[in-house]
PDB file of N, CA and C in Angstrom:
ATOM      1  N   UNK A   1     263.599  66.612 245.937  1.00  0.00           N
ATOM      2  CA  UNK A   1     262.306  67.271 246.012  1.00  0.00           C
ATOM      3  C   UNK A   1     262.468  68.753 246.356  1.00  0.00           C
ATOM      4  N   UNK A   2     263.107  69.381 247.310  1.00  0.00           N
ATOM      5  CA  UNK A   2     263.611  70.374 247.999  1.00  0.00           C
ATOM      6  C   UNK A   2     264.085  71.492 246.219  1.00  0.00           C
ATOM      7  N   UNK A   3     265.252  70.426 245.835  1.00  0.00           N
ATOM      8  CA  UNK A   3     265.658  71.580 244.423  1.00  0.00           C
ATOM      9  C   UNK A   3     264.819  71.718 243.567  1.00  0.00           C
ATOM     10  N   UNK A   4     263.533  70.321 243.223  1.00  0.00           N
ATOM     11  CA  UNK A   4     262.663  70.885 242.638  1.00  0.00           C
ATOM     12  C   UNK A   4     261.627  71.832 242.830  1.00  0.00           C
ATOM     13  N   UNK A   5     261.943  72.164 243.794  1.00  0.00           N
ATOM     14  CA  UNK A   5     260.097  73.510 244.230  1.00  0.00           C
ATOM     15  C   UNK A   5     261.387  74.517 244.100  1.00  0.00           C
ATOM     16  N   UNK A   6     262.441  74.614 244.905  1.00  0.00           N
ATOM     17  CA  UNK A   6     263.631  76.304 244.686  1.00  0.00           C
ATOM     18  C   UNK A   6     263.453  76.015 243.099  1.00  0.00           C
ATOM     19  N   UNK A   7     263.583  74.957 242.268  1.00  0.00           N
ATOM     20  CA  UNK A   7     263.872  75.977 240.860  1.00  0.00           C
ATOM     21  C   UNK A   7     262.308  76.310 240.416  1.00  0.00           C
ATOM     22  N   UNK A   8     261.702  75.527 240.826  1.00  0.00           N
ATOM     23  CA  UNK A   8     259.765  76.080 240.609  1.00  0.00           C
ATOM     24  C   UNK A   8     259.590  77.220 240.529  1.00  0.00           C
ATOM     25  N   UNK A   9     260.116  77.662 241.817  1.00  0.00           N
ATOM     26  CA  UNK A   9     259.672  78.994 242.196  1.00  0.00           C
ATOM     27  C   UNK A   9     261.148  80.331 241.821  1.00  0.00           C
ATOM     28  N   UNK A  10     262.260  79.555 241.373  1.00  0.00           N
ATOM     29  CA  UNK A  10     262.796  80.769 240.820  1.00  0.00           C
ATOM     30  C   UNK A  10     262.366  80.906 239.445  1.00  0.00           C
ATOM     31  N   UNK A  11     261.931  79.476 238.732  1.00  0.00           N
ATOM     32  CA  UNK A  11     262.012  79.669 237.469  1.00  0.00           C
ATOM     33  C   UNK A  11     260.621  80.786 236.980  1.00  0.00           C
ATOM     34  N   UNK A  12     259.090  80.283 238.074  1.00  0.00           N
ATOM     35  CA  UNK A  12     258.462  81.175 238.182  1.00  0.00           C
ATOM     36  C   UNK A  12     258.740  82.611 238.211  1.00  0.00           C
ATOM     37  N   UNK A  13     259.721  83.022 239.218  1.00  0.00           N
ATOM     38  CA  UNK A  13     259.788  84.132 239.594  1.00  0.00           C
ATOM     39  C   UNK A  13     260.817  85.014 238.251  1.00  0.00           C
ATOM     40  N   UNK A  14     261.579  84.384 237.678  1.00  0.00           N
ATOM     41  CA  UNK A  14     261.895  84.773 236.551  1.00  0.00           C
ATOM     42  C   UNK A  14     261.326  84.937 235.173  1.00  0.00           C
ATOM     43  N   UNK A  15     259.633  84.181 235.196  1.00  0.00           N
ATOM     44  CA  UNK A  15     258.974  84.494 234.346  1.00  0.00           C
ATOM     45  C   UNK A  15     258.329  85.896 234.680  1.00  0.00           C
ATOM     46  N   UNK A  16     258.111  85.640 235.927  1.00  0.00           N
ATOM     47  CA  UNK A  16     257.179  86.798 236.716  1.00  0.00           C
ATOM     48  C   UNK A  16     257.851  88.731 235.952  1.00  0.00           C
ATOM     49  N   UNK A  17     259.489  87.794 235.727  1.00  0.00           N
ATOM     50  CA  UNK A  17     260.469  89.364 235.288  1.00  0.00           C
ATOM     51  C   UNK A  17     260.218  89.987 234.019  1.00  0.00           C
ATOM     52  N   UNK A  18     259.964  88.461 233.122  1.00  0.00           N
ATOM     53  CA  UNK A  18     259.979  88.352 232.044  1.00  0.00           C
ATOM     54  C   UNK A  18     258.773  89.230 230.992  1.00  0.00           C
ATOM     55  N   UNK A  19     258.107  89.058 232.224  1.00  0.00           N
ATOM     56  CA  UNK A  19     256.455  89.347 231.576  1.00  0.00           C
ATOM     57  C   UNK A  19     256.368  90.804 232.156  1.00  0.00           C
ATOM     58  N   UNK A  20     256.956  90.774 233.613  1.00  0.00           N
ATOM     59  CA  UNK A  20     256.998  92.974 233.587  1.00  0.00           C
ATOM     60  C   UNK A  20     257.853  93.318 232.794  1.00  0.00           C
ATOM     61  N   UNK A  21     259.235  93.008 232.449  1.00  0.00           N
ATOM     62  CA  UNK A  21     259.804  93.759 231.570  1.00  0.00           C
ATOM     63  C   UNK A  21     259.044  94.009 229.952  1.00  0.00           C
ATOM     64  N   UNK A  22     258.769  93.118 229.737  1.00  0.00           N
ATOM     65  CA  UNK A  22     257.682  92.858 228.417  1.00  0.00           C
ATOM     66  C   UNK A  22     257.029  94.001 228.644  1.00  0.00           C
ATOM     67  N   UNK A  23     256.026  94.195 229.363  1.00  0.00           N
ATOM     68  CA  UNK A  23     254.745  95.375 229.431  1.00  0.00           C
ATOM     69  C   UNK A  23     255.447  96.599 229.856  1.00  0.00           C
ATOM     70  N   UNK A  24     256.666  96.546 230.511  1.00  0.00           N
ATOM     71  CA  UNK A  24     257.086  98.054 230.853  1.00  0.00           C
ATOM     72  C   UNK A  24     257.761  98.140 229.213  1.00  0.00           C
ATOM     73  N   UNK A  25     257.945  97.693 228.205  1.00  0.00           N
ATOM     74  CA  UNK A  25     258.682  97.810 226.992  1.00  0.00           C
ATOM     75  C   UNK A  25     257.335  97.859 225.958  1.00  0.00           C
ATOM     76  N   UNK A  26     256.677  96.744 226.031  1.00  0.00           N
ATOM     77  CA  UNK A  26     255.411  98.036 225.318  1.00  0.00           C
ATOM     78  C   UNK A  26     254.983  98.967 225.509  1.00  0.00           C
ATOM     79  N   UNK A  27     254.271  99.162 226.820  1.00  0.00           N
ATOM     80  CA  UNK A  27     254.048 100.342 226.893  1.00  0.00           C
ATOM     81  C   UNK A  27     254.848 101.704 226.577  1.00  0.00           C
ATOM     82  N   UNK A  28     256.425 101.630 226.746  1.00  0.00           N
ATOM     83  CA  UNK A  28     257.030 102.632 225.896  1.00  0.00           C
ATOM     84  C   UNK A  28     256.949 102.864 224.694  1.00  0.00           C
ATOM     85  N   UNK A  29     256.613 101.632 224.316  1.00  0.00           N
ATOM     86  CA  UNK A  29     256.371 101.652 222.594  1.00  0.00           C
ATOM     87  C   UNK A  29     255.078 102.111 222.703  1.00  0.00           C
ATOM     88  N   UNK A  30     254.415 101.925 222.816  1.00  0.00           N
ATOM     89  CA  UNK A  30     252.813 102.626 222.794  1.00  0.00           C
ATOM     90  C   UNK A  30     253.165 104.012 223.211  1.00  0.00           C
ATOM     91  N   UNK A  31     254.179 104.768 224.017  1.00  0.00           N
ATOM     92  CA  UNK A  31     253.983 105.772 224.348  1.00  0.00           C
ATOM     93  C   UNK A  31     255.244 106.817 223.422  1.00  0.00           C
ATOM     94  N   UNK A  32     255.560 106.182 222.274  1.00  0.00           N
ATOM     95  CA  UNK A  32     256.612 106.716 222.040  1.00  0.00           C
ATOM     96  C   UNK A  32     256.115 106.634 220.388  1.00  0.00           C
ATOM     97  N   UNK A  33     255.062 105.777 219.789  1.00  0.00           N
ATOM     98  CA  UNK A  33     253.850 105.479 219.108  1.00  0.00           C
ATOM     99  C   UNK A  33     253.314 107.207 219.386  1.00  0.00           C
ATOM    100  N   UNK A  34     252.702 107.288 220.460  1.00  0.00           N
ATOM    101  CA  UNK A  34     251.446 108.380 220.453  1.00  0.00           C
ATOM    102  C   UNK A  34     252.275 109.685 220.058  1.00  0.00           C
ATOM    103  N   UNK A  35     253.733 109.836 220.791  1.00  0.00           N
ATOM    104  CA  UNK A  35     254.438 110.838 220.770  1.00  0.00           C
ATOM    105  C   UNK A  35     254.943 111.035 219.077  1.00  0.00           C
ATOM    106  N   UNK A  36     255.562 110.247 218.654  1.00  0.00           N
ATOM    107  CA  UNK A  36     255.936 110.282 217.007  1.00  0.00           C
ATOM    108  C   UNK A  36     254.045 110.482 216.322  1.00  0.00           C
ATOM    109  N   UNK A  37     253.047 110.229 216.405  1.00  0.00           N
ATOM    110  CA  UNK A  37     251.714 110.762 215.807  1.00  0.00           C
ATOM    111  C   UNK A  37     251.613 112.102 216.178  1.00  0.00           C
ATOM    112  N   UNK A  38     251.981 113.042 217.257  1.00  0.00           N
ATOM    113  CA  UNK A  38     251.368 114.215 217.755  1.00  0.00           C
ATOM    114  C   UNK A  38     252.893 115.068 217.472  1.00  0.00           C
ATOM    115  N   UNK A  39     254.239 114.411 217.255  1.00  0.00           N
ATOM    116  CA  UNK A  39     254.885 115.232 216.570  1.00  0.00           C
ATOM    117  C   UNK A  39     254.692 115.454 215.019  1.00  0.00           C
ATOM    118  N   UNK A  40     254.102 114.684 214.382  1.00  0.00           N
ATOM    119  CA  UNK A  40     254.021 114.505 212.918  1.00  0.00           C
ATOM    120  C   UNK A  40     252.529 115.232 212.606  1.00  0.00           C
ATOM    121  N   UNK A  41     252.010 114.934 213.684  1.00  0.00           N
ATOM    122  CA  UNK A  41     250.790 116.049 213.122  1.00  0.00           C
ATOM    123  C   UNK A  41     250.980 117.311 213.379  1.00  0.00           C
ATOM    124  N   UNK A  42     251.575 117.437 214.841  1.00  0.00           N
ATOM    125  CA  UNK A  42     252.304 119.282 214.416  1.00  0.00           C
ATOM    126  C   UNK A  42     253.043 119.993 213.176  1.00  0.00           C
ATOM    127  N   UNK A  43     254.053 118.918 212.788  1.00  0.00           N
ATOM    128  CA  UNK A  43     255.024 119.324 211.724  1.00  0.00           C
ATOM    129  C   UNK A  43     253.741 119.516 210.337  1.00  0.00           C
ATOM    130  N   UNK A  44     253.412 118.294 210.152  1.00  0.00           N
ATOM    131  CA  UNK A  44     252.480 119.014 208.715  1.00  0.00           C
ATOM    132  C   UNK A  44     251.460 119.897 209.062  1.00  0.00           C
ATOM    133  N   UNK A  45     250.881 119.927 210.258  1.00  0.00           N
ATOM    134  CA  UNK A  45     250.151 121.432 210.484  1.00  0.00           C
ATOM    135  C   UNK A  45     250.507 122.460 210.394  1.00  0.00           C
ATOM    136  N   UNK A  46     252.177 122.748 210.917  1.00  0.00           N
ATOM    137  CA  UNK A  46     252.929 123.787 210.978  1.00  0.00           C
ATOM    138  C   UNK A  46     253.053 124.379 209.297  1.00  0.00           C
ATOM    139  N   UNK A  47     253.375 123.100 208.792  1.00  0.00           N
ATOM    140  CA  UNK A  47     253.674 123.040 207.105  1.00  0.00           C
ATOM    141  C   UNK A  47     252.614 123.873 206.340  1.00  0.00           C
ATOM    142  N   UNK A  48     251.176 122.931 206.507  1.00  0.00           N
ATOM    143  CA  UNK A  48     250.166 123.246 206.041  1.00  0.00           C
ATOM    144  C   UNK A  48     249.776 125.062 206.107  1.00  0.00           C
ATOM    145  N   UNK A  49     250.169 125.309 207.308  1.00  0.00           N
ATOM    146  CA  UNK A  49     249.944 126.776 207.828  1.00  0.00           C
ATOM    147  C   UNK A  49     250.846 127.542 206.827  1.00  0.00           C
ATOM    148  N   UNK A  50     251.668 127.639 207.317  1.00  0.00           N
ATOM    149  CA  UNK A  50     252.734 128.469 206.325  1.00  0.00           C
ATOM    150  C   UNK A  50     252.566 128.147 205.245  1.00  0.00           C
ATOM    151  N   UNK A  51     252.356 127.021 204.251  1.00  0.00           N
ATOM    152  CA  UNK A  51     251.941 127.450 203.012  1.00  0.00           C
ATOM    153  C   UNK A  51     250.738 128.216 202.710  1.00  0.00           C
ATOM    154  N   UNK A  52     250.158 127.632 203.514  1.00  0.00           N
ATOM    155  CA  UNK A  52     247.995 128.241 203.314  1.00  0.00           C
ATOM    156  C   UNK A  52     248.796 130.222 203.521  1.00  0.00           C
ATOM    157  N   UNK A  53     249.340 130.532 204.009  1.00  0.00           N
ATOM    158  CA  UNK A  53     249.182 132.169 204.567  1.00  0.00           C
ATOM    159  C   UNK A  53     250.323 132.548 203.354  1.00  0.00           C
ATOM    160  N   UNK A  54     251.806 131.585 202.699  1.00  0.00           N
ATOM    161  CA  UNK A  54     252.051 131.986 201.582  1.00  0.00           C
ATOM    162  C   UNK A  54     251.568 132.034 200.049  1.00  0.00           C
ATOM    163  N   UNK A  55     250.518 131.526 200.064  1.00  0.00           N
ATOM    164  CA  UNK A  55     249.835 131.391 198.932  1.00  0.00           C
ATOM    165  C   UNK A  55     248.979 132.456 199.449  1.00  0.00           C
ATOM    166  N   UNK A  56     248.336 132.946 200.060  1.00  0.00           N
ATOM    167  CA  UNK A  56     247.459 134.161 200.254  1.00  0.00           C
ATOM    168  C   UNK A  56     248.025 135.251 200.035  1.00  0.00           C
ATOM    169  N   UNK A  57     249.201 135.307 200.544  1.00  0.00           N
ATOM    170  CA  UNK A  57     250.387 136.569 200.101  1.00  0.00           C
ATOM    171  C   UNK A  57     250.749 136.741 198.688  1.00  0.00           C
ATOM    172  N   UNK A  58     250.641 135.072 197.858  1.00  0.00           N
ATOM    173  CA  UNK A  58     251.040 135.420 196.788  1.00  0.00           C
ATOM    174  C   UNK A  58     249.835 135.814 195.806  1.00  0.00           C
ATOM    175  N   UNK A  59     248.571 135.295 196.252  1.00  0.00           N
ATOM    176  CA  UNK A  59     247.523 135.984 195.584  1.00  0.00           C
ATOM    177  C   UNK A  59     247.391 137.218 195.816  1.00  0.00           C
ATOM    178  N   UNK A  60     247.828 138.011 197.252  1.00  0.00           N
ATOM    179  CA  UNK A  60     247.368 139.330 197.232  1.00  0.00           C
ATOM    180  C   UNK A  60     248.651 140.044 196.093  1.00  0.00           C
ATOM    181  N   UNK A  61     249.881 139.503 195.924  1.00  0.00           N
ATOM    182  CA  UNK A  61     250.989 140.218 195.552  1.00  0.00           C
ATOM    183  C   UNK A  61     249.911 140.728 194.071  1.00  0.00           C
ATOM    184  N   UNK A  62     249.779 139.027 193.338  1.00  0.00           N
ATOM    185  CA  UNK A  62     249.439 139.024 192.382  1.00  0.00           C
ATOM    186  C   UNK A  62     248.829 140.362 192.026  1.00  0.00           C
ATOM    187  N   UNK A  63     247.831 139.991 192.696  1.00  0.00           N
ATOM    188  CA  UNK A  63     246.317 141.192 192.725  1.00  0.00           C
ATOM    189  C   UNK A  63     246.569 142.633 192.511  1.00  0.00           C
ATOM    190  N   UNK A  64     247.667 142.903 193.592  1.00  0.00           N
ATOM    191  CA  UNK A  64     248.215 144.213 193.389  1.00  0.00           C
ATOM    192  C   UNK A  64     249.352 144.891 192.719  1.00  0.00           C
ATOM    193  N   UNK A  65     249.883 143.532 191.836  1.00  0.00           N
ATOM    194  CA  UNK A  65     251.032 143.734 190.678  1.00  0.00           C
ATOM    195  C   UNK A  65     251.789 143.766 191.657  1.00  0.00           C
ATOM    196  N   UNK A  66     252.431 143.241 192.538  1.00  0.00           N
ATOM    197  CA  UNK A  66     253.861 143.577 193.007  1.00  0.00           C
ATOM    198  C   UNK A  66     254.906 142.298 192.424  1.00  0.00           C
ATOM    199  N   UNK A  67     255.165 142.019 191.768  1.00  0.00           N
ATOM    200  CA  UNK A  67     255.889 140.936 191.283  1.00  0.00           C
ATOM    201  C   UNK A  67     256.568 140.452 192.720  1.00  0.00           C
ATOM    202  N   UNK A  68     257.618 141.635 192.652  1.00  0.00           N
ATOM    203  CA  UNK A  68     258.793 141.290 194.060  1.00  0.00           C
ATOM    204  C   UNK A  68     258.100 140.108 194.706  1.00  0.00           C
ATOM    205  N   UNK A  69     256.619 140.391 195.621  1.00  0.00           N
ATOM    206  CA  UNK A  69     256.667 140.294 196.916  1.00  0.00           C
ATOM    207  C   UNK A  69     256.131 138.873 195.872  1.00  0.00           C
ATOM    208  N   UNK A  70     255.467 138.660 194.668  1.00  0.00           N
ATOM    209  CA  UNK A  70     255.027 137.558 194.580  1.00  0.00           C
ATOM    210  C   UNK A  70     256.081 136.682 193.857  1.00  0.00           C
ATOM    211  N   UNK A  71     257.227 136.503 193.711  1.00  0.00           N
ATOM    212  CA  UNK A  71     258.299 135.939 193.419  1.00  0.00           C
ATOM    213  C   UNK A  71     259.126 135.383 194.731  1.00  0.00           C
ATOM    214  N   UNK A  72     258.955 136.375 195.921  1.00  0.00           N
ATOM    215  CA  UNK A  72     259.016 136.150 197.134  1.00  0.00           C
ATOM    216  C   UNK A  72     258.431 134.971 197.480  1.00  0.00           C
ATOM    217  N   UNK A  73     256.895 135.481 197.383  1.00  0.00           N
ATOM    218  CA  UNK A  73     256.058 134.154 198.409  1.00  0.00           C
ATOM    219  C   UNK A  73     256.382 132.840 197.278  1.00  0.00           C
ATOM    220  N   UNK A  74     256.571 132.813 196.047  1.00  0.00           N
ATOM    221  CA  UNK A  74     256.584 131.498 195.189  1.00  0.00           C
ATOM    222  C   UNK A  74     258.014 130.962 195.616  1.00  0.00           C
ATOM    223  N   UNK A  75     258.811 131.252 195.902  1.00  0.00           N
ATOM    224  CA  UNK A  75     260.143 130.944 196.707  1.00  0.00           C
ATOM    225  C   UNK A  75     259.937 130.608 198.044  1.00  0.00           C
ATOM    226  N   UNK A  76     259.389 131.122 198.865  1.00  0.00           N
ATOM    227  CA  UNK A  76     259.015 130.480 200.329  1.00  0.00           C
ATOM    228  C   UNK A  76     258.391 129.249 199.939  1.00  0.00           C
ATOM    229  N   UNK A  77     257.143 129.211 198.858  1.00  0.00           N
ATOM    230  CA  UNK A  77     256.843 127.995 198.981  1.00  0.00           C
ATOM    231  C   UNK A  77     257.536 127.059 198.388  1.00  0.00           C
ATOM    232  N   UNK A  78     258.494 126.886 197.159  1.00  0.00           N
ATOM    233  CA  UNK A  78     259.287 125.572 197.092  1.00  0.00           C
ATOM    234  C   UNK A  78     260.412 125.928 198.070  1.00  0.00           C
ATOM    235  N   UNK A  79     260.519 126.358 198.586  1.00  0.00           N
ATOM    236  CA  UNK A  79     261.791 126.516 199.938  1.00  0.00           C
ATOM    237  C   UNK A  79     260.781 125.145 201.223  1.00  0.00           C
ATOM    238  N   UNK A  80     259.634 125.092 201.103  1.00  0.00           N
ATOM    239  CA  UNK A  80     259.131 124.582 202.119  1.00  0.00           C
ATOM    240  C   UNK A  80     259.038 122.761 201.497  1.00  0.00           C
ATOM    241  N   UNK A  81     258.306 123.524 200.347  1.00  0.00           N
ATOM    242  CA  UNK A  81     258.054 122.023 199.571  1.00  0.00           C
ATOM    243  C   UNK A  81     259.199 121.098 199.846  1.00  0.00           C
ATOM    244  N   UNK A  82     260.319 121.596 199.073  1.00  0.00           N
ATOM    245  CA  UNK A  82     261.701 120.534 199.194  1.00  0.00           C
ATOM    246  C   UNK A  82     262.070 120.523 200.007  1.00  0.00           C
ATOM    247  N   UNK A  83     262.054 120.844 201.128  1.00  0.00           N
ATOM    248  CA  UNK A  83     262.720 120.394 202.093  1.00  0.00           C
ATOM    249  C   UNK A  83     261.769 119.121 203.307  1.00  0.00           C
ATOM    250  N   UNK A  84     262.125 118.074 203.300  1.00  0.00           N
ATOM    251  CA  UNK A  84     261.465 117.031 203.605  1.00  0.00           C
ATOM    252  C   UNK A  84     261.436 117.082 204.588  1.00  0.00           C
ATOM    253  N   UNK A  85     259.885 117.119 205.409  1.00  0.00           N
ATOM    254  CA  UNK A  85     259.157 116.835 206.936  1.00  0.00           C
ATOM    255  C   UNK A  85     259.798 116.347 208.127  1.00  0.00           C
ATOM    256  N   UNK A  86     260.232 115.123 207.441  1.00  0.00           N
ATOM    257  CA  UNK A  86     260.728 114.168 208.168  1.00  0.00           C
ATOM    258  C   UNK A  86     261.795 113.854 208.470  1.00  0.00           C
ATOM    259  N   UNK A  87     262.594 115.037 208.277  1.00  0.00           N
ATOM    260  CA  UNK A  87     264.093 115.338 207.953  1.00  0.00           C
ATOM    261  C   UNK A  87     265.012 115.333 209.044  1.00  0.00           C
ATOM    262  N   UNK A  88     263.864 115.633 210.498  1.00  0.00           N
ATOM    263  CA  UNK A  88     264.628 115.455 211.792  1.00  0.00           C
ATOM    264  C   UNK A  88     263.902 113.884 212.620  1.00  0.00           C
ATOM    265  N   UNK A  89     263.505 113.436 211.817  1.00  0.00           N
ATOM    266  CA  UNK A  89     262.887 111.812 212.447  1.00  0.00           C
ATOM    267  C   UNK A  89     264.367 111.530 213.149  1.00  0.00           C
ATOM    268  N   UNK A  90     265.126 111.038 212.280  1.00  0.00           N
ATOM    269  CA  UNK A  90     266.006 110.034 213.054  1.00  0.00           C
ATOM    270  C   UNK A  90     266.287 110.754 213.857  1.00  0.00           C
ATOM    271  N   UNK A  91     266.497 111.866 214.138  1.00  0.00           N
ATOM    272  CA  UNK A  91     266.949 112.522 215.934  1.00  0.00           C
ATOM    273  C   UNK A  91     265.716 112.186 216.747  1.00  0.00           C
ATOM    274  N   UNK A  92     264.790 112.540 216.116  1.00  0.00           N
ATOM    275  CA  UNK A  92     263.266 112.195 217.251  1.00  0.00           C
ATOM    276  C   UNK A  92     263.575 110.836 217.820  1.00  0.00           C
ATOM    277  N   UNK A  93     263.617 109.557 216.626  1.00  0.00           N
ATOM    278  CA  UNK A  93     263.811 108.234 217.197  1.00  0.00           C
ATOM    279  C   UNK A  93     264.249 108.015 217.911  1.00  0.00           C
ATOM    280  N   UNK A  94     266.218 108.607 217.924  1.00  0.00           N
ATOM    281  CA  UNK A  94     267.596 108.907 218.705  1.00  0.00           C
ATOM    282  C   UNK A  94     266.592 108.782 219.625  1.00  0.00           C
ATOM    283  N   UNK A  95     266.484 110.075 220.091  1.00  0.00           N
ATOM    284  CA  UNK A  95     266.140 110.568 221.383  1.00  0.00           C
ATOM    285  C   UNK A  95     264.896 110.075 222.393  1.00  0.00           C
ATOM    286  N   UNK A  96     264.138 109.154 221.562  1.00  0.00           N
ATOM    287  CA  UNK A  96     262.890 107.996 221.711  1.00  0.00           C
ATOM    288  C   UNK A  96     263.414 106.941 222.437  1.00  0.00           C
ATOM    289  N   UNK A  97     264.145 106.346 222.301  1.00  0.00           N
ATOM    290  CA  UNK A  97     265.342 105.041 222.331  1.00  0.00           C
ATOM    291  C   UNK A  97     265.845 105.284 223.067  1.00  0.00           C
ATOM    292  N   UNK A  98     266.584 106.738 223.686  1.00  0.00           N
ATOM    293  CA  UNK A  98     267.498 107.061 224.962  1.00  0.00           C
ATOM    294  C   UNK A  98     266.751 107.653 226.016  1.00  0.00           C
ATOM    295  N   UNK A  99     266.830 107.145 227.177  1.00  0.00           N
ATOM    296  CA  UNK A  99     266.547 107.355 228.224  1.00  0.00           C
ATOM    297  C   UNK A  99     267.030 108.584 228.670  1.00  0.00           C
ATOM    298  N   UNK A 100     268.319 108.928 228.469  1.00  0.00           N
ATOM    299  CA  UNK A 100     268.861 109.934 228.832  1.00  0.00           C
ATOM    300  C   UNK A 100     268.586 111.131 228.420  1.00  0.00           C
ATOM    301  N   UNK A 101     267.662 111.189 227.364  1.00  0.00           N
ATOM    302  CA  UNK A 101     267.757 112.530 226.579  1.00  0.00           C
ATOM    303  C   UNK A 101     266.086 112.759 226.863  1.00  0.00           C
ATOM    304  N   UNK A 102     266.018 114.492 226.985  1.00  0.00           N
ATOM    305  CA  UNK A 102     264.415 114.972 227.574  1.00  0.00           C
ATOM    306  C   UNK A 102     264.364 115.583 226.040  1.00  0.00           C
ATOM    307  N   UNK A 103     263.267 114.865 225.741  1.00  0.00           N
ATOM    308  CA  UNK A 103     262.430 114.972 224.274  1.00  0.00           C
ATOM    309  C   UNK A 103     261.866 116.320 224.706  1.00  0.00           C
ATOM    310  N   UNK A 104     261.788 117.793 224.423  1.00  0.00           N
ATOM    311  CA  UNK A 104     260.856 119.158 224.625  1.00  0.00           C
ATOM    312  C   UNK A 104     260.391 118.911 223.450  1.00  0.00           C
ATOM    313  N   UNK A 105     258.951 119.087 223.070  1.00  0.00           N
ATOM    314  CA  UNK A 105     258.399 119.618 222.392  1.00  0.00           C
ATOM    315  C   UNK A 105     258.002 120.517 221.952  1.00  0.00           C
TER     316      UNK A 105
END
């Protein structure tokens, strides 16, 4: 009777672990969730920006015949285009996953 209530109550008390480790591990995921959304909306904002102000450059080039500067801005923008967004994810993840490493934004 005696070993059955000690394993009762360890086996309890090892669920008790089971179920904080659980919620301290979602919640990182939920918080590592919000962080990968608010880096990804910076990056295509950042994106969005710099094209929106090189296409204005290249309409003004246009406007004022400067070829140069508008051969320029049409090069900044496939310089931006091809090169893919998401190109530093797997370091973001990396560094999501490790405890050790301070994510700066």
């Amino acid at each position: 009777r005696r070993d059955y209530k000690k394993t009762k109550e360890e086996e309890a008390t090892k669920r008790l672990a089971i179920e904080k480790a659980t919620e301290i591990h979602l919640e990182k995921i939920k918080s590592s969730k919000e962080m990968v959304e608010n880096i990804s909306k910076a990056i295509f904002n950042e994106r969005k920006n710099v094209i929106d102000k090189s296409f204005d450059v290249l309409e003004r080039a246009l406007d004022e015949d400067k070829d140069s500067v508008a051969i320029e801005a049409m090069n900044g923008i496939s310089n931006i285009v091809k090169e893919s967004p998401l190109k530093d994810f797997d370091s973001i993840s990396n560094a999501l996953q490790n405890d050790d490493i301070d994510l700066i934004l």
